[in-house]
N, C-alpha and C. Protein backbone atom coordinates (compact mmCIF):
# COMPACT_ATOMS: atom_id res chain seq x y z
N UNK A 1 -174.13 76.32 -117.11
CA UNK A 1 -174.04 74.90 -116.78
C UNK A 1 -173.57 74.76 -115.32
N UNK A 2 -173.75 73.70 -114.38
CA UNK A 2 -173.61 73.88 -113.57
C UNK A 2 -173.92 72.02 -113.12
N UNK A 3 -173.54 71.32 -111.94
CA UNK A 3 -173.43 70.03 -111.51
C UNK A 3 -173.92 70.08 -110.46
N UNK A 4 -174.83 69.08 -110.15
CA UNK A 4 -175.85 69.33 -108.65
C UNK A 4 -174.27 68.20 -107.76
N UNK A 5 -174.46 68.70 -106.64
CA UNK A 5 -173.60 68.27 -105.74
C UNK A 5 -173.64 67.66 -104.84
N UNK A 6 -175.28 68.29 -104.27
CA UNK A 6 -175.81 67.77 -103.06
C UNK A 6 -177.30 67.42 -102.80
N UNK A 7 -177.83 66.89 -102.45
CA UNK A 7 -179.16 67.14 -102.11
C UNK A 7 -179.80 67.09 -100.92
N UNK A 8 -180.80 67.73 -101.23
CA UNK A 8 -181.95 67.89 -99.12
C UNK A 8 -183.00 67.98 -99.85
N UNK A 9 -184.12 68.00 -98.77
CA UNK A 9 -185.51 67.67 -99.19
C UNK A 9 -185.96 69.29 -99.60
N UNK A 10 -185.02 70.25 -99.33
CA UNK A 10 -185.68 71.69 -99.99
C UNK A 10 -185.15 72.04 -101.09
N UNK A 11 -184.35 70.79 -101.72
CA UNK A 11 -183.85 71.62 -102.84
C UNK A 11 -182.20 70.61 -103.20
N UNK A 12 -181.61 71.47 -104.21
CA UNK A 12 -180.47 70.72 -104.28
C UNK A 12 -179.39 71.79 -104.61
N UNK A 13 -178.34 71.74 -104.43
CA UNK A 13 -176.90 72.63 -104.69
C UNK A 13 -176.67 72.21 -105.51
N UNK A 14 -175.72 73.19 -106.39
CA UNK A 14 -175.63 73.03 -108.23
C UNK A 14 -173.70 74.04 -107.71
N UNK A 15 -172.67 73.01 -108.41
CA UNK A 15 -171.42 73.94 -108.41
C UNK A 15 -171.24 74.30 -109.82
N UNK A 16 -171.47 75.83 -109.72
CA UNK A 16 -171.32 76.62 -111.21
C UNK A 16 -169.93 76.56 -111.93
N UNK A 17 -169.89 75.43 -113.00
CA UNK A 17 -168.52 75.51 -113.10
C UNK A 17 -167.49 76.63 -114.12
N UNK A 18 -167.92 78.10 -114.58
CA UNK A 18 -167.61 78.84 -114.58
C UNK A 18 -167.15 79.67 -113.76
N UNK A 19 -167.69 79.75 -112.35
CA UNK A 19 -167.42 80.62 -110.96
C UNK A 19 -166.87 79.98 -110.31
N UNK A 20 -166.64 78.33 -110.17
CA UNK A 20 -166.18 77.47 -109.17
C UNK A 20 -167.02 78.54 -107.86
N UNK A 21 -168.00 78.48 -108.26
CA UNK A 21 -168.98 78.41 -106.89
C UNK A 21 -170.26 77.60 -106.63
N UNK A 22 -170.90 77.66 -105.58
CA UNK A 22 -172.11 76.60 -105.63
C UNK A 22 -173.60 77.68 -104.98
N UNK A 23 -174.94 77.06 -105.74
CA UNK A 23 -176.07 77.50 -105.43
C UNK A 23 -177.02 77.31 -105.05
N UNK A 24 -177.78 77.24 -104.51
CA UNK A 24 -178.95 76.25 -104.48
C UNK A 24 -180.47 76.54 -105.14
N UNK A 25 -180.65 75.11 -105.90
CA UNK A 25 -182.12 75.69 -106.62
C UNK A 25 -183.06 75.02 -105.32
N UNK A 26 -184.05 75.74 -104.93
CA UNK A 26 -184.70 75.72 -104.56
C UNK A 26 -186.22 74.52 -104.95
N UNK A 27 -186.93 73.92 -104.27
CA UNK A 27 -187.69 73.27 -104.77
C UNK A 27 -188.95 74.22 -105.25
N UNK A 28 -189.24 74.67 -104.79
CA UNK A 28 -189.87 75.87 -105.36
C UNK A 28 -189.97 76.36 -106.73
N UNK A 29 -188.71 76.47 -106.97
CA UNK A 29 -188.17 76.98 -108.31
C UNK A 29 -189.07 75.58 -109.60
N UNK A 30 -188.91 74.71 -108.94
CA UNK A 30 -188.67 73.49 -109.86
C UNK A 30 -189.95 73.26 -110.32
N UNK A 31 -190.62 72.95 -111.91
CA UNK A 31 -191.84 73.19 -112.31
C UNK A 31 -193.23 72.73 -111.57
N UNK A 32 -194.11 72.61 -111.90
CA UNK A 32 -195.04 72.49 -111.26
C UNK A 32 -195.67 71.32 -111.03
N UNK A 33 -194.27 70.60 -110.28
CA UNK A 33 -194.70 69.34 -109.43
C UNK A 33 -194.21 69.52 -107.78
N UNK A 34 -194.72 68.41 -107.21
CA UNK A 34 -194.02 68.02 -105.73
C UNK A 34 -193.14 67.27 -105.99
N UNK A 35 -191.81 67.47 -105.75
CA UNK A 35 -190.82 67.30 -105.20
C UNK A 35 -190.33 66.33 -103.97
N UNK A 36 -190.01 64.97 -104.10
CA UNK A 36 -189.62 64.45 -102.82
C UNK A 36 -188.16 63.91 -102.69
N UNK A 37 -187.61 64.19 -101.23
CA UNK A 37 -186.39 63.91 -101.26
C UNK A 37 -186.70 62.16 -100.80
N UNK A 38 -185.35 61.38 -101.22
CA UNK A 38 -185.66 59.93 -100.83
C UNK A 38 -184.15 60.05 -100.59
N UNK A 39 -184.21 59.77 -99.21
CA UNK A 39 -182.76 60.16 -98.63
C UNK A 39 -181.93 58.13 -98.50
N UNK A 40 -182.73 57.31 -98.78
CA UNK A 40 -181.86 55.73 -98.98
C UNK A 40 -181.02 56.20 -100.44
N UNK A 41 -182.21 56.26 -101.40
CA UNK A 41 -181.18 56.84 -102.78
C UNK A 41 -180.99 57.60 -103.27
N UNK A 42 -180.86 58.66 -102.57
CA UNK A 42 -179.99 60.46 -102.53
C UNK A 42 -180.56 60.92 -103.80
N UNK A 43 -182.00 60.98 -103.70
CA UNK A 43 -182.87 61.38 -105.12
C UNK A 43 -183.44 62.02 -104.57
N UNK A 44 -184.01 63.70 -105.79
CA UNK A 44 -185.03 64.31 -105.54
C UNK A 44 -185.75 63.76 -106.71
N UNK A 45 -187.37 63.39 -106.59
CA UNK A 45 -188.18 63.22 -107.25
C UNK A 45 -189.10 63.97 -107.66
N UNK A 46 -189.96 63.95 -108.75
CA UNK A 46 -191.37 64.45 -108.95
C UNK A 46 -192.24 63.96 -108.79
N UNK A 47 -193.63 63.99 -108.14
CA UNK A 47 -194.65 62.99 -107.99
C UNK A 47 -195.03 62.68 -109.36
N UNK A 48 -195.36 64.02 -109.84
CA UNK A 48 -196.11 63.81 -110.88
C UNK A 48 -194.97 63.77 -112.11
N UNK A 49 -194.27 63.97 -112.65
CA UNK A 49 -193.97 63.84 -113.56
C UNK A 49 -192.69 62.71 -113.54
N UNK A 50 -192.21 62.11 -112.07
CA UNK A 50 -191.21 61.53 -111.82
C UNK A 50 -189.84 61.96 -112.47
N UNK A 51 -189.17 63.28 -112.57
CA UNK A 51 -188.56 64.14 -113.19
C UNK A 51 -187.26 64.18 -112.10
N UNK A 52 -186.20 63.30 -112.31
CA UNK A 52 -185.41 63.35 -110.87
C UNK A 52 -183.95 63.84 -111.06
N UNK A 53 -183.58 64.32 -110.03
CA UNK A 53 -182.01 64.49 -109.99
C UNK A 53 -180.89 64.21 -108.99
N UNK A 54 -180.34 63.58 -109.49
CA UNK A 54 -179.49 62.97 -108.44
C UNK A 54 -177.83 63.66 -108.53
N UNK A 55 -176.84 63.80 -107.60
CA UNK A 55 -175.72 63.85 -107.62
C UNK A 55 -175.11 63.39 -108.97
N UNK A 56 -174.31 64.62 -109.30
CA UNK A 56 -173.44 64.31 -110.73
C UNK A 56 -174.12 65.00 -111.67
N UNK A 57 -175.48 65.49 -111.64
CA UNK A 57 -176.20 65.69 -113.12
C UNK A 57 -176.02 66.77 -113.39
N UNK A 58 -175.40 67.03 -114.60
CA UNK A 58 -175.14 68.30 -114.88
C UNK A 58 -176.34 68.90 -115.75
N UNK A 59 -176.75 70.20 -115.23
CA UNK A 59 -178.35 71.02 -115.31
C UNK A 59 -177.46 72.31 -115.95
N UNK A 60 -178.46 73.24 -116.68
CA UNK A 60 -178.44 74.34 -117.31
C UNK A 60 -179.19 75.03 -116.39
N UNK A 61 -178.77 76.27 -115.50
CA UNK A 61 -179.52 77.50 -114.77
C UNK A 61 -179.37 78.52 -115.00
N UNK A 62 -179.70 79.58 -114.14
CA UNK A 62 -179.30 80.72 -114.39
C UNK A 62 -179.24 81.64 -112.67
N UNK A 63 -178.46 82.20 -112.72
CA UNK A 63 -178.56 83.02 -111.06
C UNK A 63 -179.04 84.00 -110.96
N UNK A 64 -180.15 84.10 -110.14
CA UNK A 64 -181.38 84.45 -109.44
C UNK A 64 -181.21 85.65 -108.70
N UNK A 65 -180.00 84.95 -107.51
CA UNK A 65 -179.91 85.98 -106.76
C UNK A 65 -178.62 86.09 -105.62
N UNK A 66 -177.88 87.04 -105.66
CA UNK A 66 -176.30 86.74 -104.81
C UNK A 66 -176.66 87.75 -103.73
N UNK A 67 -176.16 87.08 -102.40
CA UNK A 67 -176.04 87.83 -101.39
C UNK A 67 -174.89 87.68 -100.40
N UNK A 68 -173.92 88.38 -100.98
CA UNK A 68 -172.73 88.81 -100.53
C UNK A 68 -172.74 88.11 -98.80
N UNK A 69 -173.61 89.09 -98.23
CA UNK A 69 -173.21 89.24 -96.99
C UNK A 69 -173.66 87.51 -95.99
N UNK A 70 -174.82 87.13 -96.60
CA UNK A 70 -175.03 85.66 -96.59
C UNK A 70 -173.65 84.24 -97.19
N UNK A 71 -173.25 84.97 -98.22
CA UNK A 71 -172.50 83.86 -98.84
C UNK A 71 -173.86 82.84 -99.69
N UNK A 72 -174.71 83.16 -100.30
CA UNK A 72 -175.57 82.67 -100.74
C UNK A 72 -175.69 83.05 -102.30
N UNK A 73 -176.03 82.04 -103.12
CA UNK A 73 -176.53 82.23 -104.17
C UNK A 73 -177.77 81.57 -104.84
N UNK A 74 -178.40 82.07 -104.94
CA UNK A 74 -179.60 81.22 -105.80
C UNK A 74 -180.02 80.97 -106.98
N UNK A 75 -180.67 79.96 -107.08
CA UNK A 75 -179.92 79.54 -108.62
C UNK A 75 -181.42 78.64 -109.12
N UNK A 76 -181.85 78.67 -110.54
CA UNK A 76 -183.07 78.42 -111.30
C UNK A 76 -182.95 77.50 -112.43
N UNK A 77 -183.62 76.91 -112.07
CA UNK A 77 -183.35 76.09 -114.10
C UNK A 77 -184.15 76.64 -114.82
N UNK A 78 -183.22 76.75 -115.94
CA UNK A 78 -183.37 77.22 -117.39
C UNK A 78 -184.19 76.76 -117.93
């Protein structure tokens, strides 16, 4: 489990609240729609499926990938 925190048009940060750390899922990651950020109401959207997430929503992921030397983690929905 994990709480999106932030958002940008590539994606959104999720703070893992088991690790008290944070990740970012990637838009990429996210199923097989386009993705738009709408930065007036701090939403990522889906074109097609209008599938959105905004600050506060707590999502189910899983981590992808840690890189120490970055300080990075990446992070997938479940």
């Amino acid at each position: 489990m994990a709480k999106v925190t932030n958002l940008t048009d590539y994606g959104f940060f999720a703070e893992i609240e088991d690790l008290t750390a944070e990740g970012l899922v990637h838009v990429s990651t996210l199923s097989n729609d386009w993705y738009e950020y709408r930065s007036r109401q701090n939403l990522l959207i889906g074109r097609k499926s209008k599938k959105s997430y905004k600050i506060g929503d707590v999502i189910d992921i899983k981590i992808i990938k840690v890189d120490i030397l970055k300080y990075q983690i990446d992070l997938e929905l479940v």
